[in-house]
Protein backbone atom coordinates (compact mmCIF):
# COMPACT_ATOMS: atom_id res chain seq x y z
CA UNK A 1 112.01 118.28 135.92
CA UNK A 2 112.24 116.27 133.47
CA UNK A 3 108.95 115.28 132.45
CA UNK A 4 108.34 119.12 132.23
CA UNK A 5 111.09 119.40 129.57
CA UNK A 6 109.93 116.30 127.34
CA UNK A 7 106.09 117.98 127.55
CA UNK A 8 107.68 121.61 126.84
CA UNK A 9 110.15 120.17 123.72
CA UNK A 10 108.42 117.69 122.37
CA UNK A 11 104.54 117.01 123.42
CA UNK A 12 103.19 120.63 123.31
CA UNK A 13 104.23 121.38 120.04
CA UNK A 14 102.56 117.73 118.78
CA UNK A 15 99.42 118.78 120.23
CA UNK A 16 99.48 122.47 119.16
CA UNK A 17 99.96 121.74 115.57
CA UNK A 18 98.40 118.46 115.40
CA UNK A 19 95.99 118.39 117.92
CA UNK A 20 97.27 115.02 119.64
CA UNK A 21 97.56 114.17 122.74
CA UNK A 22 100.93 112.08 123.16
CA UNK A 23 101.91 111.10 127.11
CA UNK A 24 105.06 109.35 127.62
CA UNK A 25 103.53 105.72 127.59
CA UNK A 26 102.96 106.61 124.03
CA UNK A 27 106.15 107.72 123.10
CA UNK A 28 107.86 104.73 125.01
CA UNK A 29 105.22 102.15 122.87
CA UNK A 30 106.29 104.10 119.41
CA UNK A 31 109.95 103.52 120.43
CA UNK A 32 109.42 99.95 121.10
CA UNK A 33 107.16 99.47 118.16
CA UNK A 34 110.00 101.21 115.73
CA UNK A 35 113.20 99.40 117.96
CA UNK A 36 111.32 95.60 117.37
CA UNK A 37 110.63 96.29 114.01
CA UNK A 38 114.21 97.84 113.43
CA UNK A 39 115.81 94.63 114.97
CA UNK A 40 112.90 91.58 113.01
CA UNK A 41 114.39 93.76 109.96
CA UNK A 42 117.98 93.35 110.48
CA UNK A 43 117.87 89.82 111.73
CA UNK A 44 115.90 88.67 108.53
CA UNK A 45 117.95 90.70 106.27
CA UNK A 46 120.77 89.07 107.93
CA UNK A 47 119.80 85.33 107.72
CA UNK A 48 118.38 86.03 104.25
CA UNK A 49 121.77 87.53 102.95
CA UNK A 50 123.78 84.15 104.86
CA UNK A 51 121.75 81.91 103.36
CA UNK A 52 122.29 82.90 100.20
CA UNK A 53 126.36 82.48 100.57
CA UNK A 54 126.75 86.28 101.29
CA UNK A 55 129.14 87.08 104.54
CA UNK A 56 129.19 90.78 104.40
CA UNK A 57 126.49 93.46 103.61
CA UNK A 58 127.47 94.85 99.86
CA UNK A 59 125.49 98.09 100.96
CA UNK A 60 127.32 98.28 103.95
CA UNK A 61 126.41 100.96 106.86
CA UNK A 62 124.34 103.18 103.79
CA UNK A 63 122.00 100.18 104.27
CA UNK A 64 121.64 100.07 107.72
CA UNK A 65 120.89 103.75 107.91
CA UNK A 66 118.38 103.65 104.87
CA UNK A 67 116.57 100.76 106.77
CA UNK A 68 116.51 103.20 109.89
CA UNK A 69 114.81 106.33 108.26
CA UNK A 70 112.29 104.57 106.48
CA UNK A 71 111.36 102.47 109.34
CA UNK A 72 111.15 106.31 110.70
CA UNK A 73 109.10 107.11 108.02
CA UNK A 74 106.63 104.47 108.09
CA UNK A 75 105.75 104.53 111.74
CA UNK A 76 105.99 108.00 111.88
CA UNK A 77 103.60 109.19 109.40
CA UNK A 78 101.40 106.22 111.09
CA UNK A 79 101.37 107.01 114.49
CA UNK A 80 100.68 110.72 113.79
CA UNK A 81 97.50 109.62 111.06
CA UNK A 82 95.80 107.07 112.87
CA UNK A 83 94.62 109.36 115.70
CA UNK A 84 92.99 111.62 112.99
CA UNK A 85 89.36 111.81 113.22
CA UNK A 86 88.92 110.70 110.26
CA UNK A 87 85.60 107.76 110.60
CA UNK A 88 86.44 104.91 108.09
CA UNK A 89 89.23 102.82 109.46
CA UNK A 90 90.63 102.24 106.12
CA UNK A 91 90.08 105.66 104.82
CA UNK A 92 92.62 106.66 108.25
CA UNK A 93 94.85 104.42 106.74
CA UNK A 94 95.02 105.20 103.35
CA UNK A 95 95.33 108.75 104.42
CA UNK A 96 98.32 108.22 106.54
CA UNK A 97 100.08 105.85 103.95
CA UNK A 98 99.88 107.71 100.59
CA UNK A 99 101.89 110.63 101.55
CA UNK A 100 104.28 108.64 103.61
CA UNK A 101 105.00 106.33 100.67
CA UNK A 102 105.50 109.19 98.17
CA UNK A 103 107.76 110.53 100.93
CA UNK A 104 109.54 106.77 100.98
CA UNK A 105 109.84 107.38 97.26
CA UNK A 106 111.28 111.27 97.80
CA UNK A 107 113.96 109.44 100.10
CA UNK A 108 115.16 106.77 97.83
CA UNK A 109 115.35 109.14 94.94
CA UNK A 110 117.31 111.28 97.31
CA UNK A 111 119.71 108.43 98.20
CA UNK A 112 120.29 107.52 94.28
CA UNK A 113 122.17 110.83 94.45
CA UNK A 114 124.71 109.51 97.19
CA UNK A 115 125.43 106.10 95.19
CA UNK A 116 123.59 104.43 92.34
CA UNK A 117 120.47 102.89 92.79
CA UNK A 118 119.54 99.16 92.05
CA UNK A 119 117.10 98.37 89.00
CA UNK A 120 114.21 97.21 91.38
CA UNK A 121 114.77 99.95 94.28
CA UNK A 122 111.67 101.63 93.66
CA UNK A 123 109.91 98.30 93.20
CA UNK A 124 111.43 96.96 96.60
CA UNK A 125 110.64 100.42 98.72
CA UNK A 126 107.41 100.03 97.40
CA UNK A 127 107.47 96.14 98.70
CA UNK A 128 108.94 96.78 101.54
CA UNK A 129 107.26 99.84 103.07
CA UNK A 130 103.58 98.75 102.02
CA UNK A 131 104.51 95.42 104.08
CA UNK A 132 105.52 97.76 106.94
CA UNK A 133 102.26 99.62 106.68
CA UNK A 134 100.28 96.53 106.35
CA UNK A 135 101.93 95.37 109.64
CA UNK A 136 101.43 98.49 111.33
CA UNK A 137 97.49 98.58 110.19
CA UNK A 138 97.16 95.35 111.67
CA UNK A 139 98.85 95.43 114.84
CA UNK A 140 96.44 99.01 115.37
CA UNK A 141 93.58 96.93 114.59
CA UNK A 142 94.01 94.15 116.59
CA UNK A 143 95.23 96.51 119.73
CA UNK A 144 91.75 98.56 118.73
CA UNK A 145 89.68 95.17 119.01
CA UNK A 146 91.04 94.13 121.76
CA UNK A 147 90.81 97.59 124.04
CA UNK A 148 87.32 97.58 122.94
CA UNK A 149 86.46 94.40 124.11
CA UNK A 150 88.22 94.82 127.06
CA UNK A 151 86.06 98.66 127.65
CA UNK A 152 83.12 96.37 127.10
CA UNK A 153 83.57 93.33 128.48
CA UNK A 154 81.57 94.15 131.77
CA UNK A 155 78.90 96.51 130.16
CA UNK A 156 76.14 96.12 127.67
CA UNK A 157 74.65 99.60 126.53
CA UNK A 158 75.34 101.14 129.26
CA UNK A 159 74.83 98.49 132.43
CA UNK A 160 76.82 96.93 134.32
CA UNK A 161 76.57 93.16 133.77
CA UNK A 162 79.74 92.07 135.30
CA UNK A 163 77.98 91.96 138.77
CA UNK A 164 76.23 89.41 140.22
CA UNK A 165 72.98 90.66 141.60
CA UNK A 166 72.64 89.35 145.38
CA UNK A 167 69.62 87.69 146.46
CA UNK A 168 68.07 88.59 149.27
């Protein structure tokens, strides 16, 4: 029951309006993907901020929740681009990350109306998120790679050359 509801709510309407075909091992790899990234994040920002002789966040729980929605962002607009059909790898790419960085942008601007923004905020979304992306490109590259070395590991054009013929 369910699996009915997540296809009904969520899956259906993903594949109605953008012609995707999500499953549930999909959805549980995004999480991951966005919940290891979340956490590599924190931890760095973490050790960065001790290391320089600061004990507490000066952003406090703003910050936390800024890092959350455009870590939501970026893998977002990623995981719904890269199954365009769109030929040229990097022309996929560049696709899905101009839009979500302008949206990056739209969010930051929209947080400078909550509290005043640092000089370099625009400079260090821009840093920040186009790491994220560049992470994200790779990781789908090296995953595409490897899947289709792995679909043709035991064929060449079309035979099957994983089998040993037997001698008779």
């Amino acid at each position: 029951m369910k699996e009915k509801r997540f296809q009904l709510l969520i899956l259906s309407p993903l594949k109605r309006t953008w012609g995707i075909k999500m499953n549930k091992k999909k959805w549980v790899t995004i999480v991951s993907v966005y919940s290891v990234i979340y956490t590599v994040i924190t931890l760095l920002n973490s050790v960065l901020y001790l290391c320089n002789g600061v004990y507490e966040d000066p952003s406090g729980n703003w910050h936390e929740l800024d890092r959350a929605l455009i870590l939501l962002i970026g893998i977002t607009a990623f995981e719904l681009c890269a199954a365009l059909p769109v030929k040229p790898l990097v022309l996929r790419y560049a696709i899905a990350y101009v839009p979500s960085q302008l949206l990056a942008f739209a969010y930051v601007w929209f947080s400078g109306l909550r509290e005043e923004l640092a000089k370099t905020a625009y400079r260090d979304i821009w840093i920040n998120f186009t790491c994220l992306f560049v992470l994200l490109c790779v990781m789908n590259t090296i995953a595409g790679i490897r899947k289709e070395k792995k679909k043709n590991r035991f064929t060449d054009n079309g035979k099957d050359v994983g089998k040993v013929p037997h001698s008779v």
